[in-house]
C-alpha atoms as a PDB file:
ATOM      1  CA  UNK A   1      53.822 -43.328 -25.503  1.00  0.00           C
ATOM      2  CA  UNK A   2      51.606 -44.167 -22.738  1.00  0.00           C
ATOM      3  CA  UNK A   3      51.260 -47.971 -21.165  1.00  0.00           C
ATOM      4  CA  UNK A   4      47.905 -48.743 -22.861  1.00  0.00           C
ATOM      5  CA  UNK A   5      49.349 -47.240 -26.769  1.00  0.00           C
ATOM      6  CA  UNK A   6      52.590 -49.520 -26.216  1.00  0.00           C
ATOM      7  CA  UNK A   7      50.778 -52.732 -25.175  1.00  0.00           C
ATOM      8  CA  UNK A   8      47.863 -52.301 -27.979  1.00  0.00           C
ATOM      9  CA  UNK A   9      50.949 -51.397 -30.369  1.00  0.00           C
ATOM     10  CA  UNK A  10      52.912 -54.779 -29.642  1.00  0.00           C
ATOM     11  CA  UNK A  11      49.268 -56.843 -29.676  1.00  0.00           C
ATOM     12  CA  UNK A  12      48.614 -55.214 -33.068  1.00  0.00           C
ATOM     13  CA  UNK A  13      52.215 -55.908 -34.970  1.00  0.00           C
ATOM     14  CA  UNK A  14      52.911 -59.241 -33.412  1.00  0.00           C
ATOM     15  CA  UNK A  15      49.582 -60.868 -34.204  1.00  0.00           C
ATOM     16  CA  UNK A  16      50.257 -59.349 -37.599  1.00  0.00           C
ATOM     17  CA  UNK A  17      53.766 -60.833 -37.509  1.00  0.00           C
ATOM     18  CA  UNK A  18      52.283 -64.460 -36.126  1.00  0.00           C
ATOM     19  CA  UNK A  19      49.812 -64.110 -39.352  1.00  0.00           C
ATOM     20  CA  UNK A  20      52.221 -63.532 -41.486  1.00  0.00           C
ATOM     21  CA  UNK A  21      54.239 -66.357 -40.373  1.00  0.00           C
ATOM     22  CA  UNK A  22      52.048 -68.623 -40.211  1.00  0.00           C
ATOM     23  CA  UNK A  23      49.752 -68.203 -43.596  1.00  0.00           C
ATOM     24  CA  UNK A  24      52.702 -68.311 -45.432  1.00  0.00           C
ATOM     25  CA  UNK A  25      51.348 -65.283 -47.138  1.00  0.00           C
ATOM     26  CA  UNK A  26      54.186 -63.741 -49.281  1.00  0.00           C
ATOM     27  CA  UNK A  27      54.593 -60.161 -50.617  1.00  0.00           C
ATOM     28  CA  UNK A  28      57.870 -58.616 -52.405  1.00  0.00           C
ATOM     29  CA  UNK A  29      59.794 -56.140 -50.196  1.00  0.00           C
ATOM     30  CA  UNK A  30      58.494 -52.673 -51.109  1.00  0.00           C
ATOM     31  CA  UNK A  31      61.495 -51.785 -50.749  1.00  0.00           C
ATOM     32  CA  UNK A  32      63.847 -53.947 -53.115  1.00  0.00           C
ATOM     33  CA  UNK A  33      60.960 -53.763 -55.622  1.00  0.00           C
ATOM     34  CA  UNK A  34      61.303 -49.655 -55.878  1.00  0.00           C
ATOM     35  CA  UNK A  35      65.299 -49.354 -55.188  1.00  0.00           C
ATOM     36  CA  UNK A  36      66.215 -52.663 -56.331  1.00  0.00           C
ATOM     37  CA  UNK A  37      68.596 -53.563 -53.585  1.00  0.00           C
ATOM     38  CA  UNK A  38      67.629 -55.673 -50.416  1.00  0.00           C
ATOM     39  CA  UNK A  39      66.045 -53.473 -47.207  1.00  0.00           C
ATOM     40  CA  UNK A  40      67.958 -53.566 -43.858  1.00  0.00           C
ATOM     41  CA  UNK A  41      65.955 -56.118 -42.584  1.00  0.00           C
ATOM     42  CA  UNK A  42      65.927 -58.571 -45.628  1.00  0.00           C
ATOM     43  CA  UNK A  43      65.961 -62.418 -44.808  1.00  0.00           C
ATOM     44  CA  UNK A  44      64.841 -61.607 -41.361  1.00  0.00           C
ATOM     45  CA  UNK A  45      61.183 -64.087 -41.959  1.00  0.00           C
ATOM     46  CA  UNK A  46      64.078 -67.102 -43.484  1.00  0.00           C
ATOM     47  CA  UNK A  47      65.733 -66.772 -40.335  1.00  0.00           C
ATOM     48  CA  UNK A  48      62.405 -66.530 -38.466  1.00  0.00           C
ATOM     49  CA  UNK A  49      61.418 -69.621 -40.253  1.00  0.00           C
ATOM     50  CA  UNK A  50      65.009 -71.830 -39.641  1.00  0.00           C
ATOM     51  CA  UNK A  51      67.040 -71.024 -42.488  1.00  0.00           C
ATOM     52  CA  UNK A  52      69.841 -69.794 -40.920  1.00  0.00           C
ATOM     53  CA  UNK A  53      72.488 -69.365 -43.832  1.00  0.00           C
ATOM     54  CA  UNK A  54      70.214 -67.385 -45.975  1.00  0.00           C
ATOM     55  CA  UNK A  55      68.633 -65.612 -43.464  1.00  0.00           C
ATOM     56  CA  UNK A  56      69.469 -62.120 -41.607  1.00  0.00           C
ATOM     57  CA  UNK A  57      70.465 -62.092 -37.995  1.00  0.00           C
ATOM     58  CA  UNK A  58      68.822 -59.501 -37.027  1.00  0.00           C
ATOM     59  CA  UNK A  59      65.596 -61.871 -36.894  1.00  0.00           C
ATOM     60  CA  UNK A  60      67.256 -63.131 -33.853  1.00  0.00           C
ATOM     61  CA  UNK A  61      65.972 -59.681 -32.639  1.00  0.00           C
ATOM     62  CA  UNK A  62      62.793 -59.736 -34.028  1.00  0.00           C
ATOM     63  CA  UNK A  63      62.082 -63.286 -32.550  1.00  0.00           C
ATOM     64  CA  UNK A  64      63.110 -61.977 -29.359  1.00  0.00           C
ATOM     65  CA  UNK A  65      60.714 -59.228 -29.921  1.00  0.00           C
ATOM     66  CA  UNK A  66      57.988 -61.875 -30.830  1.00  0.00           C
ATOM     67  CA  UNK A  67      58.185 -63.333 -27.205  1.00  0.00           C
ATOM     68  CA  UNK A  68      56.940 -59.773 -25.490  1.00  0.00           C
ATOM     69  CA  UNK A  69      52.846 -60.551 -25.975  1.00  0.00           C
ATOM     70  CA  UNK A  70      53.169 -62.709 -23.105  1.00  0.00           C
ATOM     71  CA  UNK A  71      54.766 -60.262 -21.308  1.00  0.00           C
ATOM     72  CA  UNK A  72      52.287 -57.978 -22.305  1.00  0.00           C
ATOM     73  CA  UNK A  73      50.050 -60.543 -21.576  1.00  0.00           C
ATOM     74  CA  UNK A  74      51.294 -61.467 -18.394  1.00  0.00           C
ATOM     75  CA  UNK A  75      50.780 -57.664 -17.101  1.00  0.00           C
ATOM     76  CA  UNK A  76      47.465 -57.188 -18.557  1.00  0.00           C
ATOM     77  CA  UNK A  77      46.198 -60.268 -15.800  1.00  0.00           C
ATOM     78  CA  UNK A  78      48.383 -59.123 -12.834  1.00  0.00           C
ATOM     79  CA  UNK A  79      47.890 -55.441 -13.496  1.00  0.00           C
ATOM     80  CA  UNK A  80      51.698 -54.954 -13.963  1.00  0.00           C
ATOM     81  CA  UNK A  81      53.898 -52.800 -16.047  1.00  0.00           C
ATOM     82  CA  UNK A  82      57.409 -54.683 -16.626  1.00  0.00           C
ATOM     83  CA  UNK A  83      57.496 -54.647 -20.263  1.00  0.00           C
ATOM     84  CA  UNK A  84      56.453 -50.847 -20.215  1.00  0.00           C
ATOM     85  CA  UNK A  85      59.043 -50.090 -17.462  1.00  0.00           C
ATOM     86  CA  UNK A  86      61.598 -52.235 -20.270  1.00  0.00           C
ATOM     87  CA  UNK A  87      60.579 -50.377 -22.988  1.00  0.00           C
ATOM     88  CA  UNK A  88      61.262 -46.686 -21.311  1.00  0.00           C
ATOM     89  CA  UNK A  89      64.757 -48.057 -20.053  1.00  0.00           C
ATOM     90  CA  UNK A  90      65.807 -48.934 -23.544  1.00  0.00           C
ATOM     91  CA  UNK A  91      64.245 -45.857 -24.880  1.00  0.00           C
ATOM     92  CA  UNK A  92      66.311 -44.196 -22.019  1.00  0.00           C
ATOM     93  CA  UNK A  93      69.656 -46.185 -23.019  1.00  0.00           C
ATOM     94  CA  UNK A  94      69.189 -45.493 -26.928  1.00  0.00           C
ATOM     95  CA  UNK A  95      69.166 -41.373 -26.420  1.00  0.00           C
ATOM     96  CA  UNK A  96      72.778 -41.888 -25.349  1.00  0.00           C
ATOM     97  CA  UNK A  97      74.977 -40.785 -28.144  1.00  0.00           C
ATOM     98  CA  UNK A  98      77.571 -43.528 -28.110  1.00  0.00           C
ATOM     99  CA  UNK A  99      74.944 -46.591 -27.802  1.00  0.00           C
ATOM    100  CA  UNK A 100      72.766 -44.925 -30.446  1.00  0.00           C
ATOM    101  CA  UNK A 101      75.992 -44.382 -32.758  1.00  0.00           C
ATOM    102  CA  UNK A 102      76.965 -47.834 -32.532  1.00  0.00           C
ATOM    103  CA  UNK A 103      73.090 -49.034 -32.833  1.00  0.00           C
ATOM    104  CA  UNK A 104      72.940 -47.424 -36.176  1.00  0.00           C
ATOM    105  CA  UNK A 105      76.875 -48.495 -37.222  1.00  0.00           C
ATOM    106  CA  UNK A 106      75.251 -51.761 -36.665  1.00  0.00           C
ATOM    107  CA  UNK A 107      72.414 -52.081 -38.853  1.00  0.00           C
ATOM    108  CA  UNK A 108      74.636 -50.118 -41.360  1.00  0.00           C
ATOM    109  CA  UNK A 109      77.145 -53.335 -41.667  1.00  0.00           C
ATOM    110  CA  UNK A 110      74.126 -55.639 -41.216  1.00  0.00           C
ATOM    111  CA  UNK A 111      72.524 -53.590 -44.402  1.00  0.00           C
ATOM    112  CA  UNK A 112      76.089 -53.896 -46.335  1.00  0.00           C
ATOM    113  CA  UNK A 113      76.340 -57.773 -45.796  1.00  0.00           C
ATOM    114  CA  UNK A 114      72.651 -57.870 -46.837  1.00  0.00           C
ATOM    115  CA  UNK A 115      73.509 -56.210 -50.181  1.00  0.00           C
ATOM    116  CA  UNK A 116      77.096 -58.265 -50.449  1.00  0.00           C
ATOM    117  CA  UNK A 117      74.928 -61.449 -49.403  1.00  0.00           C
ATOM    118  CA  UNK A 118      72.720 -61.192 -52.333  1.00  0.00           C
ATOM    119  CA  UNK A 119      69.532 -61.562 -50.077  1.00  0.00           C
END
């Protein structure tokens, strides 16, 4: 992925993801709708929005994620390329075996307590 696809790509999806938050626009998971049981990332907009019991951790993540437009940003003015530089390092550090093993291990439990969870 070059500089230019990545920043465009993070633009796109978190001005999508700012929409989405704050319209309030709701959709059912396409997911849980076909299979029934709750996605991976289910409850990850509750914890987004503050509820914190109901909600899934992993939107810690995905507010983290939320912050890298003004990174982008930030780049785009000073001609820079630190968030592209971040994103081929963790690229780099997820082909290792071990960190990509326990990666996936992780969203595995985090998709169990989902489905125990009832969200």
């Amino acid at each position: 992925m070059t500089r230019q696809q990545l920043y465009r790509t993070i633009l796109l999806a978190c001005t999508a993801g700012f929409i989405y938050l704050w319209t309030g626009i709701g959709f059912p998971c396409f997911f849980k709708t076909i299979t029934g049981i709750p996605c991976p990332s289910c409850g990850t907009t509750r914890f987004l929005l503050g509820d914190f019991t109901h909600g899934n951790p992993l939107g810690i993540i995905v507010g983290f994620a939320m912050l890298l437009p003004i990174g982008v940003i930030f780049d785009l003015f000073t001609g820079g390329d630190r968030v592209f530089r971040m994103y081929l390092w963790v690229e780099k550090k997820c082909r290792q075996p071990l960190l990509a093993a326990f990666l996936i291990g992780m969203v595995v439990l985090n998709w169990i307590w989902t489905i125990a969870k009832g969200l």
